[in-house]
C-alpha atoms as a PDB file:
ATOM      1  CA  UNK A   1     -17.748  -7.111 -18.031  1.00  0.00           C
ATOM      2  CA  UNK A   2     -14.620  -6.878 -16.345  1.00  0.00           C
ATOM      3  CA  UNK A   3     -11.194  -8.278 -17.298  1.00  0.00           C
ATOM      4  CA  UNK A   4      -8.561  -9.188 -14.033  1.00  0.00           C
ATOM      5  CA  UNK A   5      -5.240 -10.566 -15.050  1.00  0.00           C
ATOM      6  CA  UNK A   6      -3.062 -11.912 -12.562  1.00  0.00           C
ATOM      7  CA  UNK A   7       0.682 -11.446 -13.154  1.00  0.00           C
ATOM      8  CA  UNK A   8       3.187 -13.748 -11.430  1.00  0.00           C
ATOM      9  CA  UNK A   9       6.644 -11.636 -11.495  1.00  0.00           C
ATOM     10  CA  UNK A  10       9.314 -14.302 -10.593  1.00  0.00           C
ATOM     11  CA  UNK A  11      12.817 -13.193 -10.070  1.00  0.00           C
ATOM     12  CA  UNK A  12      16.089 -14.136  -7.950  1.00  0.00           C
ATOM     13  CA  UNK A  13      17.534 -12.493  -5.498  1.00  0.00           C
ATOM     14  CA  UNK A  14      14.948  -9.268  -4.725  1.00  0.00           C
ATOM     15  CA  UNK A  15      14.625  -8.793  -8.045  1.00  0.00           C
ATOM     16  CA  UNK A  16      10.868  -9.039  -7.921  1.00  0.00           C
ATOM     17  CA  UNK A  17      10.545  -6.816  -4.764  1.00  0.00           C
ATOM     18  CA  UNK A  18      12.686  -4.740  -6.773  1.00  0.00           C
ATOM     19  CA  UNK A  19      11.098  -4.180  -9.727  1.00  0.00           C
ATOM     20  CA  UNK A  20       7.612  -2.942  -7.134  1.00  0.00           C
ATOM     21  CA  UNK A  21       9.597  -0.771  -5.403  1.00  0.00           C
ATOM     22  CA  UNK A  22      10.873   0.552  -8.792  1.00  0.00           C
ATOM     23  CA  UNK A  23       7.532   0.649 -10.455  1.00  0.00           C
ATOM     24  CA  UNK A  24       6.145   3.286  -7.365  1.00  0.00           C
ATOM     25  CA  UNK A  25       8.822   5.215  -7.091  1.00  0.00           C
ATOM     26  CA  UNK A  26       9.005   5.911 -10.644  1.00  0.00           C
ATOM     27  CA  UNK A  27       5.356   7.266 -10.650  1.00  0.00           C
ATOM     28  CA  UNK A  28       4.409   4.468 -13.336  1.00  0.00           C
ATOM     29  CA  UNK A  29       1.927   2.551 -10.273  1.00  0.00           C
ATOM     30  CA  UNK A  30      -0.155   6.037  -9.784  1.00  0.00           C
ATOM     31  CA  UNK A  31      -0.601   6.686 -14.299  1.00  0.00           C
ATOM     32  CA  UNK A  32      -1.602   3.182 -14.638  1.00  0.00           C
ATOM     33  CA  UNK A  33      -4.372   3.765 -12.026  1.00  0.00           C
ATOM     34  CA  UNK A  34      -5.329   7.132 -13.310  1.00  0.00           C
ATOM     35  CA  UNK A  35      -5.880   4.771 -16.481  1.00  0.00           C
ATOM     36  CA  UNK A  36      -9.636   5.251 -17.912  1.00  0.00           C
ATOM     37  CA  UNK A  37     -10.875   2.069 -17.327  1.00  0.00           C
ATOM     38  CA  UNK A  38      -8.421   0.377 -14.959  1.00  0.00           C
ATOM     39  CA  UNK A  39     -10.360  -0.736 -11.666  1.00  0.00           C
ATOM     40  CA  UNK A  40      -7.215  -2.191 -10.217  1.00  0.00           C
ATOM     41  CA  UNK A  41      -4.099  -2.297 -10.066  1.00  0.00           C
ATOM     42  CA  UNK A  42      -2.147  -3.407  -6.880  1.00  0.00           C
ATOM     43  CA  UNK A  43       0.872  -5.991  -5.785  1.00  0.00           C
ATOM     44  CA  UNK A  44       1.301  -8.655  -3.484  1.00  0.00           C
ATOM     45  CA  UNK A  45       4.123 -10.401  -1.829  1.00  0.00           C
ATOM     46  CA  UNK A  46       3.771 -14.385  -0.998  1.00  0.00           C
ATOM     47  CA  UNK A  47       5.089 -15.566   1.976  1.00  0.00           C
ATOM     48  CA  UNK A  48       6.098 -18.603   0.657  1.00  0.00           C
ATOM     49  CA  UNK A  49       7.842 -17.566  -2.188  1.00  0.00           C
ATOM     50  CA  UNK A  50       9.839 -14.518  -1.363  1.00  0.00           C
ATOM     51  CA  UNK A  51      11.235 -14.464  -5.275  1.00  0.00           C
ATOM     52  CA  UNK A  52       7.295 -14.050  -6.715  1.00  0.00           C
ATOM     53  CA  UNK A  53       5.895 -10.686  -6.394  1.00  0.00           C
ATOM     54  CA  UNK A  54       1.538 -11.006  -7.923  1.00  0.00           C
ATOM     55  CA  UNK A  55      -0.175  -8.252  -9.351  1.00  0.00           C
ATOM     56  CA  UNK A  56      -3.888  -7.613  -9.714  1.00  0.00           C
ATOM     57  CA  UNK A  57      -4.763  -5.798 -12.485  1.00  0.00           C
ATOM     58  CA  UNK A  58      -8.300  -4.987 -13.621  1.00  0.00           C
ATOM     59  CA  UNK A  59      -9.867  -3.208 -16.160  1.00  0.00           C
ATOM     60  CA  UNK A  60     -13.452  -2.569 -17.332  1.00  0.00           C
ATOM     61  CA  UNK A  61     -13.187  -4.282 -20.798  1.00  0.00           C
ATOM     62  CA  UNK A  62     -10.933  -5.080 -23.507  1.00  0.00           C
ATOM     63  CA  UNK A  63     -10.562  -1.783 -25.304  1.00  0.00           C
ATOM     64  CA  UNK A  64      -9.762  -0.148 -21.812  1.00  0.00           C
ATOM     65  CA  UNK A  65      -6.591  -3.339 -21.787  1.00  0.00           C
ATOM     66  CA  UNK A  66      -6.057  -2.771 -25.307  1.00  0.00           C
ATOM     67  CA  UNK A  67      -5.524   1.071 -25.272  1.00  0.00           C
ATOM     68  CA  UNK A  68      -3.199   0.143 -21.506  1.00  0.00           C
ATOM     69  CA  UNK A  69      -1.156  -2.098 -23.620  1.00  0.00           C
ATOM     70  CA  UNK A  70      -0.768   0.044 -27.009  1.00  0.00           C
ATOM     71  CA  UNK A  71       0.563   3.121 -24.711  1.00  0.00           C
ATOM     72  CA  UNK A  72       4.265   4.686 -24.124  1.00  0.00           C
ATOM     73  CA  UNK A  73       3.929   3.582 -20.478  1.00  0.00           C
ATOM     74  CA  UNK A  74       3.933   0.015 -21.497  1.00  0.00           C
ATOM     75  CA  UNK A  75       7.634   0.357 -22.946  1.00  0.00           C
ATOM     76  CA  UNK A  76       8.453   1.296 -19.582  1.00  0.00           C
ATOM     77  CA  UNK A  77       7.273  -0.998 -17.782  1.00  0.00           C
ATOM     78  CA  UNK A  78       8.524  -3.960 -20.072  1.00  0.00           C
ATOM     79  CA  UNK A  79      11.848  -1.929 -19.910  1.00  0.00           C
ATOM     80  CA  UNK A  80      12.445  -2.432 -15.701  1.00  0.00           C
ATOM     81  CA  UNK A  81      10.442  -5.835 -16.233  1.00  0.00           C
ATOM     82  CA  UNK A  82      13.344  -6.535 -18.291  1.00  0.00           C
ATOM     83  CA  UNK A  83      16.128  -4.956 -16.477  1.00  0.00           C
ATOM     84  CA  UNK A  84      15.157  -7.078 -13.035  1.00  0.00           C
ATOM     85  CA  UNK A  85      15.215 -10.169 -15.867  1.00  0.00           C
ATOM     86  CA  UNK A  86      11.658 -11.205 -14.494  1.00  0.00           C
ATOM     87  CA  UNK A  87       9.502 -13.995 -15.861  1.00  0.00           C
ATOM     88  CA  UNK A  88       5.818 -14.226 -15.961  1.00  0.00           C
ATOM     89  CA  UNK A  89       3.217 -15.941 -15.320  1.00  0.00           C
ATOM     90  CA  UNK A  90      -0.457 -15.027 -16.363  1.00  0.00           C
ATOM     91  CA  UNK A  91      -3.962 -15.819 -15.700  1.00  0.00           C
ATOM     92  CA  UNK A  92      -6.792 -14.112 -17.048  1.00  0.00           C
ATOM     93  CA  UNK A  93     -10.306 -14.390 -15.954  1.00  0.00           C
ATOM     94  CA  UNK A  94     -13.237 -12.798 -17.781  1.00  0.00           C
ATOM     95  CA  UNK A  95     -16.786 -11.875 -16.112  1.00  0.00           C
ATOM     96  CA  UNK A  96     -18.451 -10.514 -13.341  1.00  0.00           C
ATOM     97  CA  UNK A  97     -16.631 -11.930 -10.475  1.00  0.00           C
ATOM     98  CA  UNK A  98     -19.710 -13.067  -8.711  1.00  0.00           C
ATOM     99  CA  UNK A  99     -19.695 -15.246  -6.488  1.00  0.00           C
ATOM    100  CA  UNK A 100     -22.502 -18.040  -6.882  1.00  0.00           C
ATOM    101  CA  UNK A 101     -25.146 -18.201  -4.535  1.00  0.00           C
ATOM    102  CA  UNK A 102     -23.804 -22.116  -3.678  1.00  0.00           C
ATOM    103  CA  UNK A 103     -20.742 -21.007  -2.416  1.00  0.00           C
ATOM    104  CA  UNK A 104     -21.603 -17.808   0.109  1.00  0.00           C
ATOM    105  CA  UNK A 105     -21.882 -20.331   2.821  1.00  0.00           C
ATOM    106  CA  UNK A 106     -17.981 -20.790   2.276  1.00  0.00           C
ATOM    107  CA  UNK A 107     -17.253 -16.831   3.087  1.00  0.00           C
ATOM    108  CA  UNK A 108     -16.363 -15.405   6.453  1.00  0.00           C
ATOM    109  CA  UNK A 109     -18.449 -11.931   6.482  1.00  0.00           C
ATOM    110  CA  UNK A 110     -17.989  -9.485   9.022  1.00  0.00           C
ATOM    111  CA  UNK A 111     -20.954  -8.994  10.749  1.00  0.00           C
END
């Protein structure tokens, strides 16, 4: 059963686009995706709220988030998450992710 967590990064001034930019260039982005058991891990910008940068991040269970969070690389990233003075914002969602049958007829499919 899969774990997603979606992180809100909230910042002022960039600081949020910042810390993305950061986070790829540093190679930290491609190690937490080589991660066994991480099935995503990817950023998005809002075009609302140019200050809020959300990350997906899945994994396959709770050891595979356990073992992410009890490694070196975490330091690091709480170290730039830190020096761009971000806040967060987390929701967690635990199952499957499927979708139930009553609500297909709401999805656009390309047919």
């Amino acid at each position: 059963m899969s774990i997603t967590v979606n992180i809100y990064y909230k910042g002022k001034n960039g600081s949020a686009r910042e810390f993305v930019r950061k986070m790829k260039e540093s190679g930290i982005v491609d190690e937490v995706r080589k991660e066994d058991g991480n099935e995503r891990y990817e950023y998005f910008f809002s075009d609302e709220d140019p200050e809020t940068v959300l990350l997906i991040d899945r994994w396959r269970d709770q050891s595979a988030l356990d073992l992410h969070h009890s490694l070196p690389l975490m330091g690091k990233i709480a170290a730039l998450r830190d020096k761009y003075d971000l806040e967060m914002i987390v929701e967690r969602f635990d199952g499957d992710g499927a979708m139930p049958e009553k609500d297909e007829k709401y999805i656009a499919r390309r047919r």
